[in-house]
N, C-alpha and C. Protein backbone atom coordinates (compact mmCIF):
# COMPACT_ATOMS: atom_id res chain seq x y z
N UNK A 1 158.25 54.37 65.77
CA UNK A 1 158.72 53.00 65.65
C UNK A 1 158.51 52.26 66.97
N UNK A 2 158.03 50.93 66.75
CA UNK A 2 157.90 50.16 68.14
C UNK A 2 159.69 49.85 68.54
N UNK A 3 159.62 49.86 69.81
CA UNK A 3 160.85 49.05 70.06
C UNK A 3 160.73 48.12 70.75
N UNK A 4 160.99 47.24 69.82
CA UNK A 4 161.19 45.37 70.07
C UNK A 4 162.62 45.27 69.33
N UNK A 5 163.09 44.10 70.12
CA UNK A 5 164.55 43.57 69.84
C UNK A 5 164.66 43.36 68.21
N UNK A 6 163.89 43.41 67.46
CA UNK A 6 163.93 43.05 66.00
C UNK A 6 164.94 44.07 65.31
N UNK A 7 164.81 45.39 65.60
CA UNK A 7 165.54 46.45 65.13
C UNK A 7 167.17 46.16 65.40
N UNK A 8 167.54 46.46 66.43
CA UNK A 8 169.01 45.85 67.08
C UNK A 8 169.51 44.34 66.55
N UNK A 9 168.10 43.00 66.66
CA UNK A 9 168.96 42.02 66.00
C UNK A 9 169.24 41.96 64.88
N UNK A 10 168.39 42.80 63.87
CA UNK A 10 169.14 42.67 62.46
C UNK A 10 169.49 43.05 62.06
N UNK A 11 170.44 44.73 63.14
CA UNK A 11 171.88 44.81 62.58
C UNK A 11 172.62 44.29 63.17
N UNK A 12 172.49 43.59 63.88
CA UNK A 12 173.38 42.61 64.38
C UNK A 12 173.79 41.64 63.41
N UNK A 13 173.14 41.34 62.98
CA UNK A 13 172.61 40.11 62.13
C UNK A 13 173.75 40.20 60.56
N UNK A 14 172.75 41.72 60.41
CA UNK A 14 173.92 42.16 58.98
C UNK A 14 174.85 42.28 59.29
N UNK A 15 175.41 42.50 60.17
CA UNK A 15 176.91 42.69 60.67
C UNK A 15 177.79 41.89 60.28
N UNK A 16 177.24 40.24 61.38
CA UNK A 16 177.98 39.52 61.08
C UNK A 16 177.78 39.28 59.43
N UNK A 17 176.83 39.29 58.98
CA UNK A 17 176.87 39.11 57.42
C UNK A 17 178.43 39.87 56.60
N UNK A 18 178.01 41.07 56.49
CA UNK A 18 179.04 42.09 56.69
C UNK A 18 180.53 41.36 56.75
N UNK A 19 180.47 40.48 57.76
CA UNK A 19 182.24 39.86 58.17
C UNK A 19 181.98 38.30 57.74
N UNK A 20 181.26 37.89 57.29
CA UNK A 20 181.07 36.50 56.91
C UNK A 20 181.82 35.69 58.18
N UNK A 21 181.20 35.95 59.56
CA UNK A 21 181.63 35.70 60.78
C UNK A 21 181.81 33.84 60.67
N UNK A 22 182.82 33.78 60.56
CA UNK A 22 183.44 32.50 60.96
C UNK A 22 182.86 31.77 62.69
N UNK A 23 182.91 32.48 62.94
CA UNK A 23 182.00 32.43 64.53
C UNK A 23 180.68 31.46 64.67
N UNK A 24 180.07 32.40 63.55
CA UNK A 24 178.69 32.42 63.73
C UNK A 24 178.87 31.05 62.49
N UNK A 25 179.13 31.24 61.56
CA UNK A 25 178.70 30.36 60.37
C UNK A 25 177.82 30.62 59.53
N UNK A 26 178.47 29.58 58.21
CA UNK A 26 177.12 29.69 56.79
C UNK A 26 175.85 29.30 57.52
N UNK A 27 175.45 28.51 58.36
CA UNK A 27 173.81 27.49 58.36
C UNK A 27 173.50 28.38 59.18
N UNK A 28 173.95 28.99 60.60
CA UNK A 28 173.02 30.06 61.22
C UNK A 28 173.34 31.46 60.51
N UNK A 29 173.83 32.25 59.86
CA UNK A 29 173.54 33.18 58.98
C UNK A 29 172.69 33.15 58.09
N UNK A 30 172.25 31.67 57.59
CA UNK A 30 171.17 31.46 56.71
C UNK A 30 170.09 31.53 57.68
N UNK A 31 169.78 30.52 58.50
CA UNK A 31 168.35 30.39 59.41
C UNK A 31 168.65 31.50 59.88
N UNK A 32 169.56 32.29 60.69
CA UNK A 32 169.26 33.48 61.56
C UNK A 32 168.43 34.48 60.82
N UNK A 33 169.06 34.54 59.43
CA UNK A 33 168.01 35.72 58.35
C UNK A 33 166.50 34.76 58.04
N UNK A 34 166.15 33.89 57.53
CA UNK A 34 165.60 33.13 57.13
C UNK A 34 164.31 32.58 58.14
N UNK A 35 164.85 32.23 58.79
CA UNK A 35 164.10 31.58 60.15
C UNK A 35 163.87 32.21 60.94
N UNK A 36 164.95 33.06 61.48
CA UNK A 36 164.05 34.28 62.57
C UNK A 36 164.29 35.45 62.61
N UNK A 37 164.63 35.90 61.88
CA UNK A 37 164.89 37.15 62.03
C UNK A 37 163.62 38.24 60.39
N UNK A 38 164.27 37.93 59.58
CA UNK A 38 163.18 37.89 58.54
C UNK A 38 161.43 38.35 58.42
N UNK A 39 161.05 38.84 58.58
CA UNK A 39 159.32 38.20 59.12
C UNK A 39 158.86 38.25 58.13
N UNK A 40 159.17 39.10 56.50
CA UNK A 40 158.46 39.14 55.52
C UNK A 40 158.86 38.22 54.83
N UNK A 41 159.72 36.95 55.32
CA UNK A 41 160.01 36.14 54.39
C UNK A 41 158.98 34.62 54.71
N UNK A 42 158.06 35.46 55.04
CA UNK A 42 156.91 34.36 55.73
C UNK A 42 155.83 35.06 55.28
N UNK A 43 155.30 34.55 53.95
CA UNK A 43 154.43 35.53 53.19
C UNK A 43 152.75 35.22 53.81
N UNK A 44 152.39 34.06 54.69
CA UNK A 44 151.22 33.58 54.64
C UNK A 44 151.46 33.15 56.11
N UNK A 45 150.49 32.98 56.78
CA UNK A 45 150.14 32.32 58.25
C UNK A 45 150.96 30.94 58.36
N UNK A 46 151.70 30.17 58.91
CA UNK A 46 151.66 29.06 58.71
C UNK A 46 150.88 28.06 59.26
N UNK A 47 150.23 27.17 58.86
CA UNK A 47 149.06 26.04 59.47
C UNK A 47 149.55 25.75 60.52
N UNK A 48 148.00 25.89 61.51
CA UNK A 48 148.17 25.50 62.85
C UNK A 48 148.55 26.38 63.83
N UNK A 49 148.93 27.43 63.45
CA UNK A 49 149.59 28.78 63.88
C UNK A 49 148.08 29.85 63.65
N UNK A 50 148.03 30.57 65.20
CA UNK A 50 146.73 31.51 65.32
C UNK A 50 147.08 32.60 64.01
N UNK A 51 146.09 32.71 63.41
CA UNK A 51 146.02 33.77 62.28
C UNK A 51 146.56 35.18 63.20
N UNK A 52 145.37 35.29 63.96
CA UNK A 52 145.75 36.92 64.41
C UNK A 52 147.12 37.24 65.56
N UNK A 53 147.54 36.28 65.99
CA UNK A 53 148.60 36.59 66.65
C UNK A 53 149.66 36.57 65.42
N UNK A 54 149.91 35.78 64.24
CA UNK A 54 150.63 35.77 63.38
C UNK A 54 150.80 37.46 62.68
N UNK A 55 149.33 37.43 62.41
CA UNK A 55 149.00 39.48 61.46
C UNK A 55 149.29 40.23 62.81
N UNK A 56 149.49 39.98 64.11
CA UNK A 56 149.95 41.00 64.97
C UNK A 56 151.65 41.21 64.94
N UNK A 57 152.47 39.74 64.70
CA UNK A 57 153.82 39.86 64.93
C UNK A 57 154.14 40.62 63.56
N UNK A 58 153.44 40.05 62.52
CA UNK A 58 153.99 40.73 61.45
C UNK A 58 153.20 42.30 61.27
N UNK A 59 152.80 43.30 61.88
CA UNK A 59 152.45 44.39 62.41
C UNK A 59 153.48 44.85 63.13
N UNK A 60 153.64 44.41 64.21
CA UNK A 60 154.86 44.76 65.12
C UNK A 60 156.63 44.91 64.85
N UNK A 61 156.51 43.72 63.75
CA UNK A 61 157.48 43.74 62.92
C UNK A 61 158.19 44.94 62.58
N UNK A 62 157.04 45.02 61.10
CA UNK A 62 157.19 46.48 60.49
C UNK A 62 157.29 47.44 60.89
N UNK A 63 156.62 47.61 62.24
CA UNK A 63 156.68 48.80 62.83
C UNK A 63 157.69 49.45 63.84
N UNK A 64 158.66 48.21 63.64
CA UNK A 64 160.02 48.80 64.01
C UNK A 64 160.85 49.41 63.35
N UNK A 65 160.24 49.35 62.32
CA UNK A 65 161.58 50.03 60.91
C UNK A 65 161.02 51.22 60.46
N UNK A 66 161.88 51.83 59.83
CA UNK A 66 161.40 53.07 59.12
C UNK A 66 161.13 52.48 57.76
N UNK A 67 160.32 53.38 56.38
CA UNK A 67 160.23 53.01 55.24
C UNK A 67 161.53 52.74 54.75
N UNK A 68 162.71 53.34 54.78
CA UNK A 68 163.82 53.48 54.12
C UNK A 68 164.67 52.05 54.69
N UNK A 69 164.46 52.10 55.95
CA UNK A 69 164.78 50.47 56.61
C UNK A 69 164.29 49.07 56.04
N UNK A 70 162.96 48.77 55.65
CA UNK A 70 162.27 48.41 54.76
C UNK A 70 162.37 48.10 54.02
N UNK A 71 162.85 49.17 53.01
CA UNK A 71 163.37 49.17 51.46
C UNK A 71 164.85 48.41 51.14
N UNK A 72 166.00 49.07 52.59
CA UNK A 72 166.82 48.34 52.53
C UNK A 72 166.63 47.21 52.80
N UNK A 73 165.96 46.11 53.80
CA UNK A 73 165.84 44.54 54.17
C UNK A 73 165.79 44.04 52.81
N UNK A 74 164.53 44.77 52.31
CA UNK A 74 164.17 44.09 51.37
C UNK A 74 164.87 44.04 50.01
N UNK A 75 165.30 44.81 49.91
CA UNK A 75 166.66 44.46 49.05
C UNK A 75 167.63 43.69 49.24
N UNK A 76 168.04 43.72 50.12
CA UNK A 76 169.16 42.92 50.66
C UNK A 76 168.33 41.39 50.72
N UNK A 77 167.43 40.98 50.98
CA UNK A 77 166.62 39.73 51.26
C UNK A 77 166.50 39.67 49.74
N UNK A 78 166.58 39.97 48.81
CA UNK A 78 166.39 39.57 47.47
C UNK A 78 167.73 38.82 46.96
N UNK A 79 168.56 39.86 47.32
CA UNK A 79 170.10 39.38 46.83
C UNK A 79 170.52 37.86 47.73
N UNK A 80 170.20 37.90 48.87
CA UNK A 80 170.36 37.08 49.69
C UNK A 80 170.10 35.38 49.14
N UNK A 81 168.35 36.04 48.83
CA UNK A 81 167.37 34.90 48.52
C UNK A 81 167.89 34.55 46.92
N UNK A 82 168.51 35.12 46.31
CA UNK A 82 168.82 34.81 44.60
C UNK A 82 170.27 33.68 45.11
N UNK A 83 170.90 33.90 45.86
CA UNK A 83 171.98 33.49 46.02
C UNK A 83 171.79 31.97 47.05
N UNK A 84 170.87 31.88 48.15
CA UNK A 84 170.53 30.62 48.36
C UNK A 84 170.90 29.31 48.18
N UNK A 85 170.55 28.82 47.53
CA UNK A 85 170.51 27.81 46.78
C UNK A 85 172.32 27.33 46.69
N UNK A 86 172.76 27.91 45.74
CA UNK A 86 174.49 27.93 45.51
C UNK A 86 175.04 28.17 46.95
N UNK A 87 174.80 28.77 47.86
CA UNK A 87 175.88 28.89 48.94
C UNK A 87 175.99 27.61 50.22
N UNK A 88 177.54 27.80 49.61
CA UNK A 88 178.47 26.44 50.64
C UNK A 88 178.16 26.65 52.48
N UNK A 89 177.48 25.52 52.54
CA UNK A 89 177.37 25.20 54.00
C UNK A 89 178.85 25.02 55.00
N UNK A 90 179.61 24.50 54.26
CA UNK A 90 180.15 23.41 54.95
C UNK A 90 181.90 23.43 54.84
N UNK A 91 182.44 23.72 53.29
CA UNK A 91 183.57 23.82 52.55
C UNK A 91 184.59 25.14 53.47
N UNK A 92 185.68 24.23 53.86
CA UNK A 92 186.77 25.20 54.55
C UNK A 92 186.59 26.77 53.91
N UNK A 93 186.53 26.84 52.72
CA UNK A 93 186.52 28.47 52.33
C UNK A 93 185.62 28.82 51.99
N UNK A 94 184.30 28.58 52.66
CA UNK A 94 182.61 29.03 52.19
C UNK A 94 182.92 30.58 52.40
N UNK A 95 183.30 31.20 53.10
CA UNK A 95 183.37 32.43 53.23
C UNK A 95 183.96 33.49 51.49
N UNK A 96 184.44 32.65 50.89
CA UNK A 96 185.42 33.41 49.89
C UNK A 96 184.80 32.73 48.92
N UNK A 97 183.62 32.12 48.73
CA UNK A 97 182.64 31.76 47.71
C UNK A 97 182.06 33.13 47.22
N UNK A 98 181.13 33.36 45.80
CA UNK A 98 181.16 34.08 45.05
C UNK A 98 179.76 34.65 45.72
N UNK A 99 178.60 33.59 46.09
CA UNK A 99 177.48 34.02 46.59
C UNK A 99 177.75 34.26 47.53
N UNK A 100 178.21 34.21 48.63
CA UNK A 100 178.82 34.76 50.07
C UNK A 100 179.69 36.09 50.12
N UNK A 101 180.21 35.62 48.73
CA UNK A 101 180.63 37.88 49.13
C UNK A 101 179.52 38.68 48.11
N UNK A 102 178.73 38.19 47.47
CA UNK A 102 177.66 39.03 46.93
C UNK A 102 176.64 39.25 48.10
N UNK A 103 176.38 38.10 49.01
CA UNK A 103 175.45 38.76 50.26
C UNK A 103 176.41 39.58 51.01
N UNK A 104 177.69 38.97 51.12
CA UNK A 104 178.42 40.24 51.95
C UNK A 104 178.31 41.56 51.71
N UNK A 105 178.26 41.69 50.56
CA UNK A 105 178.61 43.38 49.67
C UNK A 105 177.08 43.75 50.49
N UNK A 106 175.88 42.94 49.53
CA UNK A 106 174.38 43.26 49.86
C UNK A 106 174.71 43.94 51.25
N UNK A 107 175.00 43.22 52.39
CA UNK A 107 174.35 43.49 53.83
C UNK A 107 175.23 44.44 54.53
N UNK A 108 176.77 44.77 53.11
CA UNK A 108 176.95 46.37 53.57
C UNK A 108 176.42 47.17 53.49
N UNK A 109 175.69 46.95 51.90
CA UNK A 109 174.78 48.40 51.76
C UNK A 109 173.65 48.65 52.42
N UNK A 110 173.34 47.24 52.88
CA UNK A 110 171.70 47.57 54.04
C UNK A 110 172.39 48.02 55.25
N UNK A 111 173.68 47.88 55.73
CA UNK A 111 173.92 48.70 57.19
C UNK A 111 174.01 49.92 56.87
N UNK A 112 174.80 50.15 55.71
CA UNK A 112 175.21 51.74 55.56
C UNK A 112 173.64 52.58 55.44
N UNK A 113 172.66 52.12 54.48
CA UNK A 113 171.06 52.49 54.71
C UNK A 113 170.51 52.89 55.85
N UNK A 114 170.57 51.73 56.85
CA UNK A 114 170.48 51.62 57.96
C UNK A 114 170.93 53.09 58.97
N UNK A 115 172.16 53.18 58.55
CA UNK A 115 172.70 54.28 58.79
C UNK A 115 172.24 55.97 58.92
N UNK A 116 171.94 55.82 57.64
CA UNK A 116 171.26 57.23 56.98
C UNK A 116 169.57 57.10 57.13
N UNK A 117 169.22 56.08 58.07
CA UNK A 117 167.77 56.29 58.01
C UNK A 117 167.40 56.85 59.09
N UNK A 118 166.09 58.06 58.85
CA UNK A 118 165.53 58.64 59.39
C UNK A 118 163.92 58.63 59.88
């Protein structure tokens, strides 16, 4: 596995997911997964952006995780991504919304994965 900060920030990341960190918040729990942390949720180069430095980060990416690491993101990025749309930015009790504890549950089971990966 390469080691780049990617590994460490996104259990960091799930963590706070994990606690629906009041801290942190709904809008950067969304962009933090979404926007930077994520890399397979960027299926294509984006315009204007060097192709091969792009196919290098997303190389480097992957190659911090194990397969089983992998399998968990990407699960968890499904449940995440189904739920989208519906989850409260903004509302005093976004945390105790229905899509916010379904990613919560999700980004337990990707730490506990996380856990057991070898």
């Amino acid at each position: 596995m390469v080691d780049l900060a990617y590994h460490r920030s996104i259990q960091e990341h799930l963590r706070y997911l994990t606690e629906l960190d009041e801290q942190v918040g709904p809008a950067e729990l969304i962009c933090g997964w979404f926007d930077d942390l994520y890399f397979p949720s960027e299926r294509e180069c984006p315009d204007g952006y060097p192709r091969e430095t792009w196919e290098r980060g997303r190389r480097d990416w992957l190659a911090c995780f194990t397969d089983t690491e992998l399998q968990a993101l990407a699960e968890f990025h499904q449940v995440f991504k189904h739920h989208l749309d519906g989850l409260p930015l903004n509302s005093p009790g976004w945390s105790k919304d229905s899509g916010w504890l379904a990613v919560r549950d999700a980004a337990k089971v990707a730490v506990e994965r996380f856990g057991t990966a070898a």
